[in-house]
Every structure is written in C-alpha cells, then in structure tokens.
Protein backbone atom coordinates (compact mmCIF):
# COMPACT_ATOMS: atom_id res chain seq x y z
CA UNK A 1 28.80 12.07 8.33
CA UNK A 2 27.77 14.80 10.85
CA UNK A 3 25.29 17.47 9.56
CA UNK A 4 26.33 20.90 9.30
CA UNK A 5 24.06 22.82 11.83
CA UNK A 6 24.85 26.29 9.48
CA UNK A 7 21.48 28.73 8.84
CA UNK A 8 20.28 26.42 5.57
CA UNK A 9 20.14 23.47 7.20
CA UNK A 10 18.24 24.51 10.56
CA UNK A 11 15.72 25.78 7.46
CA UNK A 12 15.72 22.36 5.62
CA UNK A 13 14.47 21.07 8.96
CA UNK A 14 12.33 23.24 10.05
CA UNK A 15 10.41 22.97 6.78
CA UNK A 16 10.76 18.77 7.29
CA UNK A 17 9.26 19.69 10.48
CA UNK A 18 6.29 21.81 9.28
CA UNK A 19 5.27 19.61 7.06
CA UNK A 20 5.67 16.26 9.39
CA UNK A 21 3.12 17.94 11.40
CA UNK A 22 0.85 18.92 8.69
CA UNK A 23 0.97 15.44 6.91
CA UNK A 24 0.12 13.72 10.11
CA UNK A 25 -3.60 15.13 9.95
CA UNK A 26 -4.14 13.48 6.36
CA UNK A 27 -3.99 9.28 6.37
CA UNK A 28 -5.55 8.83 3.20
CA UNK A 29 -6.68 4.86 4.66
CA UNK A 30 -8.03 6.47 8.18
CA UNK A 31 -10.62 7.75 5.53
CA UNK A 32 -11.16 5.36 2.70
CA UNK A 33 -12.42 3.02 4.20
CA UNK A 34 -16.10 2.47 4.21
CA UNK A 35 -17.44 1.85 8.16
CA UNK A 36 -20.74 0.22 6.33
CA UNK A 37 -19.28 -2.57 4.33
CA UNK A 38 -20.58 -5.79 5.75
CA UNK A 39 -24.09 -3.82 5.72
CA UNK A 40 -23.86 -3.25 2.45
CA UNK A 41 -22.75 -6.57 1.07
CA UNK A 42 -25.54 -8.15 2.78
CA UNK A 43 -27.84 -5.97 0.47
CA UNK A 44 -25.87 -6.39 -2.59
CA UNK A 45 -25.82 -10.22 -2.58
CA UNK A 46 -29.68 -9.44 -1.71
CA UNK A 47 -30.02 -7.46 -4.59
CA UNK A 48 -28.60 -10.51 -6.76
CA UNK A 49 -26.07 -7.97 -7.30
CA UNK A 50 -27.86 -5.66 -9.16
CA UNK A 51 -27.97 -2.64 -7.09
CA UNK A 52 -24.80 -0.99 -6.12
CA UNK A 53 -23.43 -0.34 -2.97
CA UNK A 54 -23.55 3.02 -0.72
CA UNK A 55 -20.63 3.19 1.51
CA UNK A 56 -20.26 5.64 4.34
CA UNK A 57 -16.79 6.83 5.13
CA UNK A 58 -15.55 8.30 8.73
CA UNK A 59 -16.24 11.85 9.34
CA UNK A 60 -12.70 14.25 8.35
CA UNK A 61 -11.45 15.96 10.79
CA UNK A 62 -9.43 18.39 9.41
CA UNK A 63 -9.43 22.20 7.77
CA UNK A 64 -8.89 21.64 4.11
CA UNK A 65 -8.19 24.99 2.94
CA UNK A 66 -5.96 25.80 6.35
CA UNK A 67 -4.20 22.70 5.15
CA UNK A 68 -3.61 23.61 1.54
CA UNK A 69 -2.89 27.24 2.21
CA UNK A 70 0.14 26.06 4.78
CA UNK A 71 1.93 23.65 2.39
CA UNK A 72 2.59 26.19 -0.29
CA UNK A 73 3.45 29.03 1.92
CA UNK A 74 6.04 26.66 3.15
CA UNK A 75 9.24 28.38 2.35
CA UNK A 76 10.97 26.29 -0.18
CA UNK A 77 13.84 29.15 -1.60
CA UNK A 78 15.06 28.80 1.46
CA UNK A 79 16.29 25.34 0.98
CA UNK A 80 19.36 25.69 -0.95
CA UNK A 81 20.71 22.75 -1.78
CA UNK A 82 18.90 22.28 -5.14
CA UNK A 83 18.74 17.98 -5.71
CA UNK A 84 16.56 18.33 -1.59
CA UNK A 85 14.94 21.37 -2.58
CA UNK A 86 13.18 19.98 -6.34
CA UNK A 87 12.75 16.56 -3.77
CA UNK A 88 10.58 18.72 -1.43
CA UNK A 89 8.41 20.48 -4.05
CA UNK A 90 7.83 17.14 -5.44
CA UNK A 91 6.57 15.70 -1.94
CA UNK A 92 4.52 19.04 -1.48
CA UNK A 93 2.60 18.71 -4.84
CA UNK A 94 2.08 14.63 -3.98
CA UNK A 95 0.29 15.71 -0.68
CA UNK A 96 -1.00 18.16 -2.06
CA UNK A 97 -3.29 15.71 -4.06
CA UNK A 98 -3.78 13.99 -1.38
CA UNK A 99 -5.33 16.31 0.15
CA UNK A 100 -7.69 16.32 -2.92
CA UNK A 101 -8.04 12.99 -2.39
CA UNK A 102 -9.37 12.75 1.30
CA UNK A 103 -11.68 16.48 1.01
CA UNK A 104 -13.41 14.33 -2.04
CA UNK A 105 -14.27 10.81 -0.39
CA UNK A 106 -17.63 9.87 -1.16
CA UNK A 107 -18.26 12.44 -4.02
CA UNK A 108 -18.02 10.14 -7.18
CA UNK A 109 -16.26 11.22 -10.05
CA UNK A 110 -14.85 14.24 -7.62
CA UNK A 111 -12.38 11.45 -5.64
CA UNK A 112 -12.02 9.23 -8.97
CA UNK A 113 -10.25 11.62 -10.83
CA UNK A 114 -8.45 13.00 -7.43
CA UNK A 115 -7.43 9.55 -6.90
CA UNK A 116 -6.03 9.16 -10.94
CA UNK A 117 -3.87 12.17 -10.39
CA UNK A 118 -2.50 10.62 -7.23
CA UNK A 119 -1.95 6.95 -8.25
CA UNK A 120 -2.86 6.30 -12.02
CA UNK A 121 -4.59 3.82 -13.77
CA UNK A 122 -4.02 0.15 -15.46
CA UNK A 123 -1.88 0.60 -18.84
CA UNK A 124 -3.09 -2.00 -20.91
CA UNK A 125 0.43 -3.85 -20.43
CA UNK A 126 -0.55 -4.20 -16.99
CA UNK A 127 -4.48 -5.65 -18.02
CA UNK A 128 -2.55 -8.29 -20.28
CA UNK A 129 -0.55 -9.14 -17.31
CA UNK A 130 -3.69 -9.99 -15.33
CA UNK A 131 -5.23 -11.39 -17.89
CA UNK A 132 -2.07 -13.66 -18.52
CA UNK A 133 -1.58 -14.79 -14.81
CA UNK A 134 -5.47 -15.93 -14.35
CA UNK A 135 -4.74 -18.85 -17.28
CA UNK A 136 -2.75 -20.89 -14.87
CA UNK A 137 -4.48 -23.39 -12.59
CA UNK A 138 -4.72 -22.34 -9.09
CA UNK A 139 -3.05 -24.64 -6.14
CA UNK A 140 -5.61 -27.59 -4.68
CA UNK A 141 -7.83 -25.13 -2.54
CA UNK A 142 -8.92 -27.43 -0.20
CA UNK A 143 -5.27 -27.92 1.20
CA UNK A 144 -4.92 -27.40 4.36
CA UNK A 145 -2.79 -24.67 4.61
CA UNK A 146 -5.75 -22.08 2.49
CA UNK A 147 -8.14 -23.16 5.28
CA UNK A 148 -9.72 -20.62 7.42
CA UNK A 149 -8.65 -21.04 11.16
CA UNK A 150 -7.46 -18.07 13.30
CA UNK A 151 -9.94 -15.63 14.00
CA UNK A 152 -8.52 -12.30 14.41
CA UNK A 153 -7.65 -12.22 18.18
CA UNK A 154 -5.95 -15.44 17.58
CA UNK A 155 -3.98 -13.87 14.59
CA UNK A 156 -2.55 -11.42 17.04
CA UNK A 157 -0.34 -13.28 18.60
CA UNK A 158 1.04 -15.12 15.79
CA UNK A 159 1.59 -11.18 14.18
CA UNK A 160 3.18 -10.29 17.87
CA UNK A 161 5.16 -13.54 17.60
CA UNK A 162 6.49 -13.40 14.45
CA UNK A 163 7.33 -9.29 15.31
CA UNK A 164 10.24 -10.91 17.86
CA UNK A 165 11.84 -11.40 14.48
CA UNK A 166 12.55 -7.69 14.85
CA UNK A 167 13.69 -5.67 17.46
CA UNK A 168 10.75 -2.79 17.92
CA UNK A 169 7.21 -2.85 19.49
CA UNK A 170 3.86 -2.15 17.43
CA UNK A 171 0.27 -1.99 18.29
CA UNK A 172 -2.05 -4.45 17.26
CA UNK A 173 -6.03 -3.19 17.13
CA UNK A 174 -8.76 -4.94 15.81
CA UNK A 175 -11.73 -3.58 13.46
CA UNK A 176 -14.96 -4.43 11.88
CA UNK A 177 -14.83 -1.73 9.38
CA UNK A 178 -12.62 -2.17 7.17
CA UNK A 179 -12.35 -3.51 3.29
CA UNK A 180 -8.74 -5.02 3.74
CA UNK A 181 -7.90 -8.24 5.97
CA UNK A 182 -5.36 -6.43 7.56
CA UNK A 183 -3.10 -3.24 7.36
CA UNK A 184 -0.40 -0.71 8.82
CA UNK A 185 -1.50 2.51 10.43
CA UNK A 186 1.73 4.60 9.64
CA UNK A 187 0.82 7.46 11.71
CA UNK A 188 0.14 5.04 14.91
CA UNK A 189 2.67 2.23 14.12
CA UNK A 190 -0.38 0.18 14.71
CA UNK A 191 -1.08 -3.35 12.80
CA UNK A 192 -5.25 -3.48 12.48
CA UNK A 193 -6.65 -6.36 11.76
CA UNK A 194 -9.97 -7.61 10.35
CA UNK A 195 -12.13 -9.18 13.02
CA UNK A 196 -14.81 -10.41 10.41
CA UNK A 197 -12.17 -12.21 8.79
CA UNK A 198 -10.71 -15.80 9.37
CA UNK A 199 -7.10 -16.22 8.62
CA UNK A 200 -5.49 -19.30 7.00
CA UNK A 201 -2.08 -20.82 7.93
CA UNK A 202 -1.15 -19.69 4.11
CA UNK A 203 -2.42 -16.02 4.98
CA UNK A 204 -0.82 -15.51 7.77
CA UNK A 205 2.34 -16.38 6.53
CA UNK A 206 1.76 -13.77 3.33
CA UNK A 207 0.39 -11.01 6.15
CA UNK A 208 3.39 -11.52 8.78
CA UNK A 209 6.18 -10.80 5.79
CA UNK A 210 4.02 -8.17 4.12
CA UNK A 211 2.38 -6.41 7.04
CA UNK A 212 5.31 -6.48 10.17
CA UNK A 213 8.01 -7.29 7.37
CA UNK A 214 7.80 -4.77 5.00
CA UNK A 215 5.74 -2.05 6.56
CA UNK A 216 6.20 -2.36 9.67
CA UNK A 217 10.05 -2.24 9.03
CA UNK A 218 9.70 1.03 7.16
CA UNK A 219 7.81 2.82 9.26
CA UNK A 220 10.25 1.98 11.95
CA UNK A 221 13.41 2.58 9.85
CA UNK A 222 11.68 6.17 8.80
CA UNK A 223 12.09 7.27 12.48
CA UNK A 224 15.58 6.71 12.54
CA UNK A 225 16.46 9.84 10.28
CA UNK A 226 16.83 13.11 11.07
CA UNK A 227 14.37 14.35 8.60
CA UNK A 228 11.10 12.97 8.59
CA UNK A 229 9.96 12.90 5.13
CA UNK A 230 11.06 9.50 5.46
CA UNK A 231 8.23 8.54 7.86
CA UNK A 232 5.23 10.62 5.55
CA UNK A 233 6.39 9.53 2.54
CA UNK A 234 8.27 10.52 -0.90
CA UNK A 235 6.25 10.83 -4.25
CA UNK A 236 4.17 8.18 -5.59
CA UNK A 237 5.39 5.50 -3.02
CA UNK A 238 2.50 3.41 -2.88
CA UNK A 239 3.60 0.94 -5.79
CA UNK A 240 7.64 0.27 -4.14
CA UNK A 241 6.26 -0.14 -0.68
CA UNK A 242 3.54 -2.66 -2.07
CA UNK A 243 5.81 -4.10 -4.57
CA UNK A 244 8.86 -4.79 -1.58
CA UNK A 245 5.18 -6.12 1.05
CA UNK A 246 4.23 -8.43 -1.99
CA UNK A 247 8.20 -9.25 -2.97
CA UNK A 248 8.90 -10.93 1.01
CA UNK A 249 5.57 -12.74 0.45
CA UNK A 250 7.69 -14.44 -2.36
CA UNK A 251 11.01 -15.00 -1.32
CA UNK A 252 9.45 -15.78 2.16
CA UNK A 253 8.04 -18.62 0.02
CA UNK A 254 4.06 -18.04 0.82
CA UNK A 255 3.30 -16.07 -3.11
CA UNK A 256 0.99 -18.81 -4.24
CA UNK A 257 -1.03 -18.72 -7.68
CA UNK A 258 -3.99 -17.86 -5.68
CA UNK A 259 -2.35 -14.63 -4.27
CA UNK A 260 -1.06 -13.80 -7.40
CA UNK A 261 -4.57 -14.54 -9.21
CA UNK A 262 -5.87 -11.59 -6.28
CA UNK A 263 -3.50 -8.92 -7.44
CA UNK A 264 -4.42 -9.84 -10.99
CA UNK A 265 -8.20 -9.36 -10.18
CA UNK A 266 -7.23 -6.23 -8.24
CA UNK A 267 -5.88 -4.53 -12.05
CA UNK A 268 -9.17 -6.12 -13.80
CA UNK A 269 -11.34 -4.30 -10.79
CA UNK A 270 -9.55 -1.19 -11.54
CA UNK A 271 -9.65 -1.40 -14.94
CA UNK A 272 -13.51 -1.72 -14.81
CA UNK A 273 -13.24 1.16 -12.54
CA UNK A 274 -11.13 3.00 -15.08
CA UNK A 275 -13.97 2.79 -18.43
CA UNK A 276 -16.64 3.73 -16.41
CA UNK A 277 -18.33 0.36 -15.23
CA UNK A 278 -20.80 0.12 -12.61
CA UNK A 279 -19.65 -1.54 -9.09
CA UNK A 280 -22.06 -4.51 -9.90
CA UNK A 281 -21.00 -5.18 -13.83
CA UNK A 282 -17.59 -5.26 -12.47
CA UNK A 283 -18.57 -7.95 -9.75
CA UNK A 284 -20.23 -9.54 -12.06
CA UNK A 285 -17.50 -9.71 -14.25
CA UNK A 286 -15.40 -10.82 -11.79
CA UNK A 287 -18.14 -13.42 -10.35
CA UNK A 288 -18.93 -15.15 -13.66
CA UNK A 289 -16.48 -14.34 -16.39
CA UNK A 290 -13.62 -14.89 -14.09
CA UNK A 291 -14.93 -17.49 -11.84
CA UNK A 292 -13.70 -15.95 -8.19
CA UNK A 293 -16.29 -16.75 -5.15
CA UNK A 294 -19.04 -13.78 -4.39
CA UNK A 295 -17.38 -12.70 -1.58
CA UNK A 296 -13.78 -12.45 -2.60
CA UNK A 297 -15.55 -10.33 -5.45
CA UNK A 298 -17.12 -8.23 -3.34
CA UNK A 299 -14.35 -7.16 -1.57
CA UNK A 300 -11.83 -6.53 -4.18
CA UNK A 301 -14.33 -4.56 -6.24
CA UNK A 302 -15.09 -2.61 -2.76
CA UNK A 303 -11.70 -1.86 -2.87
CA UNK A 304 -11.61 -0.47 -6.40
CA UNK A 305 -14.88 1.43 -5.98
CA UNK A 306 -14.62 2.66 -2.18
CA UNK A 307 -14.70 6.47 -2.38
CA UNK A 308 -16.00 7.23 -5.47
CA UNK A 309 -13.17 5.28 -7.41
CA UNK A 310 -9.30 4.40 -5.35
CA UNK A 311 -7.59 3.36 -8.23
CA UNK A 312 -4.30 2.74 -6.41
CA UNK A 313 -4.99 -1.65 -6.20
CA UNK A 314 -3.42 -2.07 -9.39
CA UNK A 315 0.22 -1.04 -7.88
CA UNK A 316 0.64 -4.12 -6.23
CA UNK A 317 1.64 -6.38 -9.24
CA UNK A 318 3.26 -3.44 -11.20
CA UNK A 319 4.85 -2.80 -7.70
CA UNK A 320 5.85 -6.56 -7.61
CA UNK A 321 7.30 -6.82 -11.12
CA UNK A 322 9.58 -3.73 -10.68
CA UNK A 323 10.77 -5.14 -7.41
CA UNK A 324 11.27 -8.72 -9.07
CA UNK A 325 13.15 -7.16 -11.93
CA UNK A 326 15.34 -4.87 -9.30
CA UNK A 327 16.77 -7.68 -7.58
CA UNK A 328 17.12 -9.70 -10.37
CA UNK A 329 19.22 -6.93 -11.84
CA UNK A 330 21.55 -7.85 -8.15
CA UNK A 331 20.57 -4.45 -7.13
CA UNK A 332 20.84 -3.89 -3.08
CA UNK A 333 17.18 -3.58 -1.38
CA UNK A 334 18.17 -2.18 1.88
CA UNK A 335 18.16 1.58 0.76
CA UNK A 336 14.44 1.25 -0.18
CA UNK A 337 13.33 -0.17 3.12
CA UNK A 338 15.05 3.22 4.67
CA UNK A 339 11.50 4.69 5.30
CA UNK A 340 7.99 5.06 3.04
CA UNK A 341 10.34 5.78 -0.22
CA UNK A 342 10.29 5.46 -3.82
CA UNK A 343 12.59 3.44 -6.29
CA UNK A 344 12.45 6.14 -8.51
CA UNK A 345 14.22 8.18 -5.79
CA UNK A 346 16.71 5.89 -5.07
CA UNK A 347 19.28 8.49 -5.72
CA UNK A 348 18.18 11.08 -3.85
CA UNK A 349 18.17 8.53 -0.87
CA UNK A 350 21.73 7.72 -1.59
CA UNK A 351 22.44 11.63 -1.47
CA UNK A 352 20.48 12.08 2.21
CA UNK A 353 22.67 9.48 3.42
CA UNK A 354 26.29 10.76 1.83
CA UNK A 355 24.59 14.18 3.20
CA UNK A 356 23.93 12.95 6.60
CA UNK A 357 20.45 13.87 6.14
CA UNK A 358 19.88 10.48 6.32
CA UNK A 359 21.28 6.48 7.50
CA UNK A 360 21.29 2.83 6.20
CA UNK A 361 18.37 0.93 6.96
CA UNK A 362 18.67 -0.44 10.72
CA UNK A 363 15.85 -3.42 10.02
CA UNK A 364 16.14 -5.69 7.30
CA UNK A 365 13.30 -7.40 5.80
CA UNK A 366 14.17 -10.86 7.23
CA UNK A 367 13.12 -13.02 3.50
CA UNK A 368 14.92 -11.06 1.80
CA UNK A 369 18.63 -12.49 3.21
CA UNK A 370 17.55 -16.36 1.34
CA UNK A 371 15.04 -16.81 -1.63
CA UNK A 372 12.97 -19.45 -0.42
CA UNK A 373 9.71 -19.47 -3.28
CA UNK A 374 10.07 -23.13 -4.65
CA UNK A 375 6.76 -22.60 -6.95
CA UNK A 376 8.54 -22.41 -10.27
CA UNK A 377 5.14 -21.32 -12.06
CA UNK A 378 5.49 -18.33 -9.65
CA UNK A 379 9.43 -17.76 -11.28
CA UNK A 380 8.05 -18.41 -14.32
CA UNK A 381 4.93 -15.39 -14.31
CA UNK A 382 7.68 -13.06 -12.70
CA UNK A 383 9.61 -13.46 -15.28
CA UNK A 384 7.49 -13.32 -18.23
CA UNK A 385 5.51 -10.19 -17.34
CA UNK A 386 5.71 -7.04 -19.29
C-alpha cells in the first residue's frame, strides 16, 4: 500500500523523525556498563567477597533537561490517526524513563527505582520458575563442546561467518569493559565482543543465533520502514527481543540446562536486587547456596547491581516463556522480528503495515524455519513454567 503524502502524514513523520534523532543520543547499554569491572572483581574476590564493588560508568554526553524538554513539546495532536497517535505517547513516556534511567547511573537507589519504572521486577511466579529450573542436573561440563577455546578475535570470524547466513554487513568491535560476553550496539549496527572472555563451541553457537540472529536481524529489518520507531524501539521491548534472542538459541538446538540454569540465576540476582540485598550477600548466595563458580557469580550479580540496580536480567526467561508459549499457540513470528518491537503491540504492527507505515520482515531468523532442540528436559521446563 502506498502512503498518502496528505498534511497529517508529512506530520506523523516529521515527529518519527524528531524523535529518531533525539533517541539516538540515549543507548541506555553505551552507559551501563561499568569500564572498571575486571578491577573490581579482582578486589572483591580479595575481599573474600565481603566488600562490595564500586563501578565507574562512561562519562554522558548529553543535555538531560534539553532532552526531556524536546520530547514533550513534540507535537502529538497533530497526529491524527488515533491507534499511531496513543502508540507514540506510549513510546514518548518509555524514553522518557529512559532518560531517567541513563541521567541516574551510578546514584544508587536514584537509577534502581528509575530502572523499576522502566523494566520491572521478578513476580514471585517468575522466582519459582528459577527456583524450579536449578533442580535439574546440568549437562557433563567437561564436554567438549562447554570448553573455552576462541578468544575473542578468533570469535569474530566465526560471528562474520555465520552473518553470510544473512544478506547485510555489521561491525564487529572488541572491548575490555564490558559485563556481558557479547552484545548489539543498535545505534552502530555493531556486534562488540568481550576480549577478556573465551568462547566455547556451545557459546558460540547460543551467541551467533541470539546476537546476529535475532538482533542483528531486527535492527536491520527496523531500517527498512518508513518510520523509524521501528529502529529505537516500541514500549517495554526489552523482554520480546530477549525472549525471540533466547527462543533461536532453542530451536537452533544450542539452549542447554546450563544456559537455562544462567537466566534462572539472572531472576534470583534480581530478586536479591529487588529486597534490598547487598551485591556481596547476593554473590554469596549465588556462590554457596546455589553452587555456580565465583566468577560466573560475579558477573551475573554485576549485571543485576551495575548502576545502582538494572533490574531488566530477569526478562530473558519471562521473555523466553512468552515466546515459547506464542509459537506453540502456531502464531506467525515474522511480524515481531519487523524492528525493536513488542508482542504486546503486535496489532499496532499489523496496522503500520495495512497502513503502509510499515512492511513484512525482509530477514528471517534462520532457526526459526525447523525446530531443531532435541533436549527433551529443555521441552519439558518450557512447558511447565508458569
């Protein structure tokens, strides 16, 4: 369908582009993550984990009040199709808090309850779920395939390889600050990868369907549309876009118990986070009441804690099970690998596209066309999670 290029629509999209400029000064990761960590684990296991962590975060380099003050003097009313104009105010209020999010980094309680507003916390439905997938016995960890072997110059070209898969181009840096193994700079279209980390033949094959796979493919579907609130992102999309990254790690057939057990630590972290423990009691309940290895502890409860409290780890298994359940249901996928979206919008994608505002995904997560998980445990968790 062609768009109409009448007086309302050349508003819609000048409005799409006001705030696709505005939203590309505010990466919420760019910030979060702390450029001190290895320091700082070195002192903590020093400590014998007793005194807490104090993570540095990169400078911001943006106006905070210019910022605010220009999303709500955008000129919604003049949008006047009423479904895309309540869709905008939505997406204003959501980066909005972002906003909150990013100006508060560092500041405690300040960013903790920024970051609640933004993403939520545990129910404790989702704690029972954790709780529930850590009873089953892991996979033999000293098979082969969880062995640490690629450092992370060598995982670039196995990323760039498995990329031919798809026809687009992405940048691959490297850092050594960083809390994650690896992640997608939307913004950039850039893959960045840890280069303190060693990569197993298992990880790889979770990082190539979750990283290039899932949000790579988004962020390259986004630019196909005309508007570009595709590319920064509806409301709340964190836990789809996680849940469809986790999803191809599964039907890809590389979800192990082990994986699963690190998204179920991930809520427990959170949820420590959440009543008001200490970064070190919630190590240390992660260390010794739930038996996973010092630094693996570390790092997931650096994740949790990193900015004063980023609650938004636990989104990956609720992500997963609402994905799961969705196709499932034999519900299509394609529409929410369209751009950064949200299942809960589904319909308002459907109405960009019938609009024109909008098109059908032109890169499809390749796992998704055969299920190929074997691991009938894995089935089994999926299945029987609230």
């Amino acid at each position: 369908m062609m768009i109409d290029s009448s007086v309302k629509t050349q508003k819609l999209f000048e409005i799409d582009k006001r705030i696709d400029k505005l939203v590309k000064e505010i990466e919420l990761l760019r910030y979060v993550n702390p450029v001190n960590i290895e320091e700082e684990k070195q002192k903590f296991f020093a400590s014998k984990y007793l005194t807490d962590p104090s993570f540095l975060y990169p400078e911001r380099d943006f106006d905070k009040f210019k910022l605010h003050s220009e999303f709500f003097a955008l000129p919604l009313e003049d949008i006047e199709d009423e479904k895309i104009r309540d869709l905008y105010e939505e997406i204003i209020y959501f980066y909005s808090g972002l906003i909150q999010c990013i100006e508060t980094i560092g500041e405690g309680k300040k960013f903790y309850y920024n970051s609640l507003r933004s993403f939520g916390s545990p129910t404790e439905a989702d704690v029972e779920n954790a709780k529930f997938i850590l009873h089953f016995e892991d996979e033999d960890v000293l098979d082969s395939s969880f062995e640490p072997r690629y450092t992370s110059k060598q995982a670039e070209q196995l990323f760039i390889d498995y990329g031919k898969n798809y026809d687009f181009d992405f940048n691959v840096k490297h850092s050594k600050k960083m809390s994650a193994i690896a992640m997608v700079l939307n913004s950039t279209r850039s893959l960045v990868l840890n280069e303190n980390y060693t990569y197993s033949n298992n990880e790889m094959g979770i990082l190539t369907n979750h990283e290039i796979g899932v949000h790579m493919v988004t962020t390259m579907n986004a630019l196909e549309h005309p508007l570009k609130i595709f590319s920064h992102g509806f409301p709340n999309n964190v836990e789809t876009q996680e849940g469809l990254a986790v999803f191809s790690e599964y039907m890809s057939g590389n979800l192990t118990l082990k994986r699963l057990k690190e998204l179920a630590y991930r809520v427990l972290a959170v949820n420590g986070l959440a009543k008001g423990y200490s970064f070190s009691k919630t190590f240390r309940s992660l260390h010794n009441t739930y038996d996973l290895n010092r630094e693996d502890a570390f790092y997931i409860t650096a994740r949790a804690y990193r900015g004063g409290g980023f609650t938004k780890d636990y989104l990956y298994l609720t992500g997963l099970k609402k994905i799961y359940n969705y196709y499932t249901e034999g519900k299509d996928l394609s529409n929410l690998l369209t751009g950064k979206v949200t299942l809960e919008f589904s319909d308002d994608i459907e109405y960009l596209i019938k609009e024109g505002y909008a098109v059908p995904s032109k890169f499809i997560t390749d796992s998704y066309a055969v299920n190929n998980n074997t691991n009938k445990t894995i089935n089994f968790i999926l299945d029987n999670l609230k």
